[in-house]
N, C-alpha and C. Protein backbone atom coordinates (compact mmCIF):
# COMPACT_ATOMS: atom_id res chain seq x y z
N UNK A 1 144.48 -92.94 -55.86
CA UNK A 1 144.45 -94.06 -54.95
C UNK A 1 143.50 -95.16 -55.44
N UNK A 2 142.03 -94.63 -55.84
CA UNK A 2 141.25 -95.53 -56.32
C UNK A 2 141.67 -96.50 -58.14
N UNK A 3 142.46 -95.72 -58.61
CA UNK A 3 142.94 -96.36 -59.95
C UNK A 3 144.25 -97.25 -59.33
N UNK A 4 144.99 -96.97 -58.10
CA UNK A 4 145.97 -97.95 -57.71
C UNK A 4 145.16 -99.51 -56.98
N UNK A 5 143.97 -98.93 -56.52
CA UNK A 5 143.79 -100.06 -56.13
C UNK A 5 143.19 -101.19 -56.89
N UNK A 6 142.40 -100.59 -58.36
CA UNK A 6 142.43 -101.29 -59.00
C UNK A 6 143.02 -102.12 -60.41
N UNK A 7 144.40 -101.36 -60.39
CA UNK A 7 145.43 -102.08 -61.28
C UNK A 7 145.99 -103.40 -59.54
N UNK A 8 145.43 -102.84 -58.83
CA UNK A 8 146.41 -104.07 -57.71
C UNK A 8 145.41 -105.47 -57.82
N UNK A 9 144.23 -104.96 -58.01
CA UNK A 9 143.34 -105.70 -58.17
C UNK A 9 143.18 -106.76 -59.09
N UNK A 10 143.44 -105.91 -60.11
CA UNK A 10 143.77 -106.66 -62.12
C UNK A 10 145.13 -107.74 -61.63
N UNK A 11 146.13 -107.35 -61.33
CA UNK A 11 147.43 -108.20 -60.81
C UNK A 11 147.01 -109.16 -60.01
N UNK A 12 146.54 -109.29 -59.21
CA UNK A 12 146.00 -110.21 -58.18
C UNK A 12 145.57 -111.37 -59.21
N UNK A 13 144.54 -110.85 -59.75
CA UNK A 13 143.14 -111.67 -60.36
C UNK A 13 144.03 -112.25 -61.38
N UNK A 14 145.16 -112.01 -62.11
CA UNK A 14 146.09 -112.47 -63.64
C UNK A 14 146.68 -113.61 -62.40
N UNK A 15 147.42 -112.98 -61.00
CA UNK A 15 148.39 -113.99 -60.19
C UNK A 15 147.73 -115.10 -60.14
N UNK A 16 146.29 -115.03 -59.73
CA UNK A 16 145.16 -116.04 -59.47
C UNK A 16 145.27 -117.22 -60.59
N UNK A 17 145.04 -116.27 -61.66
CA UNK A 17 144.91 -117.35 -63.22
C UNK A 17 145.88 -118.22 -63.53
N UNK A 18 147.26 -117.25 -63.34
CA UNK A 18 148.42 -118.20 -63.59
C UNK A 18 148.81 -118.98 -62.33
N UNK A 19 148.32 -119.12 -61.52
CA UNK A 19 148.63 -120.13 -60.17
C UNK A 19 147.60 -121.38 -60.66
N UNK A 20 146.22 -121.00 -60.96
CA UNK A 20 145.61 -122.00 -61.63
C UNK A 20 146.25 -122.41 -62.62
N UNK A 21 146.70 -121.53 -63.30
CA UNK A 21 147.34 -122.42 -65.08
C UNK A 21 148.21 -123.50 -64.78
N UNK A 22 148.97 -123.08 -63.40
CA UNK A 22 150.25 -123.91 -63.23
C UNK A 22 149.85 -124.70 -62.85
N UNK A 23 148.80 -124.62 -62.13
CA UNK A 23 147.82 -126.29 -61.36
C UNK A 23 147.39 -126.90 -62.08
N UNK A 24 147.07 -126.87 -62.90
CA UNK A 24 146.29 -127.27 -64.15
C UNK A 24 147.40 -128.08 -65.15
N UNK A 25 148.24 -127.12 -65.59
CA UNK A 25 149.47 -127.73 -66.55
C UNK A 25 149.97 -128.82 -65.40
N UNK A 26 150.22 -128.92 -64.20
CA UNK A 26 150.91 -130.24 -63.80
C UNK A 26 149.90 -131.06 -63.53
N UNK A 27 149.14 -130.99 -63.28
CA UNK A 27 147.96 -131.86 -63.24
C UNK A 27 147.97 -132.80 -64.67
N UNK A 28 147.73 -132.10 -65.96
CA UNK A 28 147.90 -132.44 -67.07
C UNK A 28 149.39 -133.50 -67.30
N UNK A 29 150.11 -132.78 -66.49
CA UNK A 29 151.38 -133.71 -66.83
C UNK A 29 151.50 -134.35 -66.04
N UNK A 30 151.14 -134.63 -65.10
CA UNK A 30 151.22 -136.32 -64.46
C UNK A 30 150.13 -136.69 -64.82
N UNK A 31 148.80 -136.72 -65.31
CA UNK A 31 147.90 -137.56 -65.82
C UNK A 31 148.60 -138.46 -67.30
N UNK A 32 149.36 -137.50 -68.02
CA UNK A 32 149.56 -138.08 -68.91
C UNK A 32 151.38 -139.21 -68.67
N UNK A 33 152.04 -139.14 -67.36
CA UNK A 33 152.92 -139.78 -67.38
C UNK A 33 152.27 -140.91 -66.58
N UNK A 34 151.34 -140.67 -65.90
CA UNK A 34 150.23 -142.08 -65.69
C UNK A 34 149.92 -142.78 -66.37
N UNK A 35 149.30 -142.05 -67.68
CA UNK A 35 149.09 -142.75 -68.81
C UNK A 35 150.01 -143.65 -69.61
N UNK A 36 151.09 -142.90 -69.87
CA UNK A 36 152.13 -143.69 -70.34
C UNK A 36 152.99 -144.91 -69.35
N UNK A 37 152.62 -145.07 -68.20
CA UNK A 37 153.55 -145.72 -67.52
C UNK A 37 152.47 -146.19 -66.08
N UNK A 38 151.13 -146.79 -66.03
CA UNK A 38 150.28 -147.02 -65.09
C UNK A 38 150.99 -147.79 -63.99
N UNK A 39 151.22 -147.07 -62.97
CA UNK A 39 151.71 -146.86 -61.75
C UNK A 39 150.87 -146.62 -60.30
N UNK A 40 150.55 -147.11 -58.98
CA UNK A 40 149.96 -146.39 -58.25
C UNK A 40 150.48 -145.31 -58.04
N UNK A 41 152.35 -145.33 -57.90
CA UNK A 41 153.01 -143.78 -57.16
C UNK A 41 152.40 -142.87 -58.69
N UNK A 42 152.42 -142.90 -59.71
CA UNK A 42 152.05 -141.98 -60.52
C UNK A 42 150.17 -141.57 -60.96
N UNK A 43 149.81 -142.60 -60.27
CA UNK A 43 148.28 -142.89 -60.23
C UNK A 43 148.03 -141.58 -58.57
N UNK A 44 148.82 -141.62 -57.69
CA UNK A 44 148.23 -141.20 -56.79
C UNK A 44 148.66 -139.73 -56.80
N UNK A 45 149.86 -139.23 -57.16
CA UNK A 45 150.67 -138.20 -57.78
C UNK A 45 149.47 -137.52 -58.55
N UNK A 46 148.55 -137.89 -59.78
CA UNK A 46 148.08 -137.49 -60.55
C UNK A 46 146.87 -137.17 -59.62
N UNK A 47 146.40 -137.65 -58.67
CA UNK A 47 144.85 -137.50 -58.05
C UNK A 47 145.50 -136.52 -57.09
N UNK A 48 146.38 -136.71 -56.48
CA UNK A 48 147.08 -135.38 -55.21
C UNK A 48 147.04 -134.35 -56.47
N UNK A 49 147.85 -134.51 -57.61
CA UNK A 49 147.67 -132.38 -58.34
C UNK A 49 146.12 -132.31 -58.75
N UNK A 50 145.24 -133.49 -58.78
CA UNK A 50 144.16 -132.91 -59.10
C UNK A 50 143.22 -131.98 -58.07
N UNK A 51 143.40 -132.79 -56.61
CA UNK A 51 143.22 -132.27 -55.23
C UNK A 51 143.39 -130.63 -55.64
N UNK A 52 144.80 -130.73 -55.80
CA UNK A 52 145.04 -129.32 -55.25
C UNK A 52 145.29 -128.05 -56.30
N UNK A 53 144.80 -128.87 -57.67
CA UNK A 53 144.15 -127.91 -58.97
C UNK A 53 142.80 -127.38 -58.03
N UNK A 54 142.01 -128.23 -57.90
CA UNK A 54 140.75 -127.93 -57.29
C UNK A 54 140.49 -126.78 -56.26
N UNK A 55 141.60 -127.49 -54.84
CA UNK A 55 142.28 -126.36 -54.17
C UNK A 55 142.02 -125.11 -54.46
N UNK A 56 143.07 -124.73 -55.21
CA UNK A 56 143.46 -123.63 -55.48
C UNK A 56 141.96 -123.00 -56.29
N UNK A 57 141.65 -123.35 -57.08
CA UNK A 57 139.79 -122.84 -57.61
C UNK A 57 139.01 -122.63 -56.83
N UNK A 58 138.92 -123.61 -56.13
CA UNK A 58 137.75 -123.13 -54.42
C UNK A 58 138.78 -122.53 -53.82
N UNK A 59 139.99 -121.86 -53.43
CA UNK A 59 140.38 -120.95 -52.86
C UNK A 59 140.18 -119.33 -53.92
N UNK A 60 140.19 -119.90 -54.75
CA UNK A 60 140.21 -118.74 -55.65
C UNK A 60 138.90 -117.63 -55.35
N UNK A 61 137.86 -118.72 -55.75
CA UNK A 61 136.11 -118.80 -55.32
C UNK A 61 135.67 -117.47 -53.91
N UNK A 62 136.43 -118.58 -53.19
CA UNK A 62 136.04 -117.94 -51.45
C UNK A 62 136.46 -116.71 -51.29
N UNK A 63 138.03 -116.50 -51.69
CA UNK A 63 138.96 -115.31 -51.91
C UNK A 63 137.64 -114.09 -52.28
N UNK A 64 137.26 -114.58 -53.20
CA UNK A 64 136.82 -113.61 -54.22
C UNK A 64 135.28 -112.61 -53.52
N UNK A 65 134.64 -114.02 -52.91
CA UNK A 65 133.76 -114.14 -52.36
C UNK A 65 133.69 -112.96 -50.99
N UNK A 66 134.74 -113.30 -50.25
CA UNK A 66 134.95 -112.60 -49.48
C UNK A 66 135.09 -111.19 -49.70
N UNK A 67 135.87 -110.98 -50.67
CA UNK A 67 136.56 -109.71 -51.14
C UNK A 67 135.37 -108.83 -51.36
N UNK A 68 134.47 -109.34 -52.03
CA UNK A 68 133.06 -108.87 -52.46
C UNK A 68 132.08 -108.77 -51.36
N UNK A 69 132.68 -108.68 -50.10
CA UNK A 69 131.34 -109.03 -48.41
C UNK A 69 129.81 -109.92 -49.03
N UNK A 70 129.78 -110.36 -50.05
CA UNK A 70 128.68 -110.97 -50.19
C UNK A 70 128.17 -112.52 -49.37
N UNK A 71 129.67 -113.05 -48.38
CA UNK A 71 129.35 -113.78 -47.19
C UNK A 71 129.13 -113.41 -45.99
N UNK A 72 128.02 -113.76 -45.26
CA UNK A 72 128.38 -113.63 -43.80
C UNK A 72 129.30 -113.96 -43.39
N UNK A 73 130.07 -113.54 -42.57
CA UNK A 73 130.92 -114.01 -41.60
C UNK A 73 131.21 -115.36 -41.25
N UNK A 74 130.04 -115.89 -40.96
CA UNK A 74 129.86 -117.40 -40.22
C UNK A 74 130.22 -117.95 -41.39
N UNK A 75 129.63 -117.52 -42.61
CA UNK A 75 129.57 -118.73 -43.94
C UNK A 75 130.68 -118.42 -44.40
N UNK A 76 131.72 -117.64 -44.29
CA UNK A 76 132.74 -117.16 -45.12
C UNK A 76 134.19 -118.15 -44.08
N UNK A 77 133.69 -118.20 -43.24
CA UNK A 77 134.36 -119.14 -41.69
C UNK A 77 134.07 -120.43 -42.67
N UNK A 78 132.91 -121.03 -42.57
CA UNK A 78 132.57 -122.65 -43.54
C UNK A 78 133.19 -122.63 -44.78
N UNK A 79 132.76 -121.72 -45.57
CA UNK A 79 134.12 -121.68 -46.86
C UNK A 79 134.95 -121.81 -46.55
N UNK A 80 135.99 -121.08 -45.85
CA UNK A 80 137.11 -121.34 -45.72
C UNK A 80 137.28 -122.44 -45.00
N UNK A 81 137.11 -123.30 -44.30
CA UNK A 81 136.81 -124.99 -43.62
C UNK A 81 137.13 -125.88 -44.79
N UNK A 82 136.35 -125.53 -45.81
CA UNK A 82 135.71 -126.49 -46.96
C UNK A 82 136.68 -126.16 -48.07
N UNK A 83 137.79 -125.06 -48.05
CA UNK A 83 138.78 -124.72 -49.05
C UNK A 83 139.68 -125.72 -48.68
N UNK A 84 140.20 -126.06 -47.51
CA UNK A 84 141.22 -126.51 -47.07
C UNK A 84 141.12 -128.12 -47.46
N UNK A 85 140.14 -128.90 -47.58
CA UNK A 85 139.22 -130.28 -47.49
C UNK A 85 140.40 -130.55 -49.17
N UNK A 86 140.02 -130.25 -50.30
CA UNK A 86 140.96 -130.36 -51.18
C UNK A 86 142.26 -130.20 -50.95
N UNK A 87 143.01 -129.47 -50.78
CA UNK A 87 144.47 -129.46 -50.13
C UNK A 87 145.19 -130.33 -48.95
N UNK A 88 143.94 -130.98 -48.47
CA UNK A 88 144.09 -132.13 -47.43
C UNK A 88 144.34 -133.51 -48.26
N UNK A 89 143.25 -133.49 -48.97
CA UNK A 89 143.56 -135.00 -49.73
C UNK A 89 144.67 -134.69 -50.97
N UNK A 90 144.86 -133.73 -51.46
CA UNK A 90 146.03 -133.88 -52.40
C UNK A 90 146.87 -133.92 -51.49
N UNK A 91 147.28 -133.43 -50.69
CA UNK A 91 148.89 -133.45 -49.96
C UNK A 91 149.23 -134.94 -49.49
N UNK A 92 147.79 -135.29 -48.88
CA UNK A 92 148.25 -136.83 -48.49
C UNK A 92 147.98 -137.96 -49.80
N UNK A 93 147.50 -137.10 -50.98
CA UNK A 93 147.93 -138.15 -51.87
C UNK A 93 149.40 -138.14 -52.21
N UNK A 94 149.77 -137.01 -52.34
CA UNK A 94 151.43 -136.67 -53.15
C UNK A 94 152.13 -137.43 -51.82
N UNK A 95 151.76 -137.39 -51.16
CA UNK A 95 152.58 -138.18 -49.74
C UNK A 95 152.52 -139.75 -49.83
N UNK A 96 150.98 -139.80 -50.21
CA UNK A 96 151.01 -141.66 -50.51
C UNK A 96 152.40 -141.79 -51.76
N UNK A 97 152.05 -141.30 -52.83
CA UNK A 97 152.97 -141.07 -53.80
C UNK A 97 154.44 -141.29 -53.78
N UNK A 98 154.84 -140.83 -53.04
CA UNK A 98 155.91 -141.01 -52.24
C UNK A 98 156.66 -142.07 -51.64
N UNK A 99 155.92 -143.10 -50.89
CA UNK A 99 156.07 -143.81 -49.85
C UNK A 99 155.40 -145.00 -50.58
N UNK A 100 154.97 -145.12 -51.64
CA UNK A 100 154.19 -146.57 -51.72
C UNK A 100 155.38 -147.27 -52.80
């Protein structure tokens, strides 16, 4: 049981990496179709995947944090407050993005 829980563990932590990688690689690729083509919709596109590259790292963070009880309760409540703060402004950037 204890060796299942930590191959579930190893899987998790690889899912983690490659959810970042993927945040990361599009991030990378709309910075650089910004570059080639300076746009606000592609200017704001590029700051929304950066948002929520970030996102996903401070979710990663807290996740981890938690997993490990090394937060109180209360502070593990404020982390998670303060995870969401990135995923707020990327979404309503990819939304400006959109509409402008």
């Amino acid at each position: 049981m204890v060796e299942m829980v930590a191959v579930a563990r190893g899987l998790l932590i690889l899912m983690r990496l490659i959810t970042f990688g993927l945040t990361l690689g599009i991030t990378l690729i709309s910075f650089q179709a910004y570059r080639k083509k300076e746009s606000q919709k592609l200017q704001s596109a590029f700051i929304g995947f950066a948002f929520i590259s970030m996102g996903v790292a401070v979710s990663n963070v807290i996740t981890q944090l938690g997993a490990d009880g090394s937060a109180s309760s209360l502070q593990f409540v404020f982390l998670q407050m303060t995870e969401t703060i990135p995923f707020i402004i990327g979404f309503a950037m990819l939304y400006l993005s959109l509409y402008r």
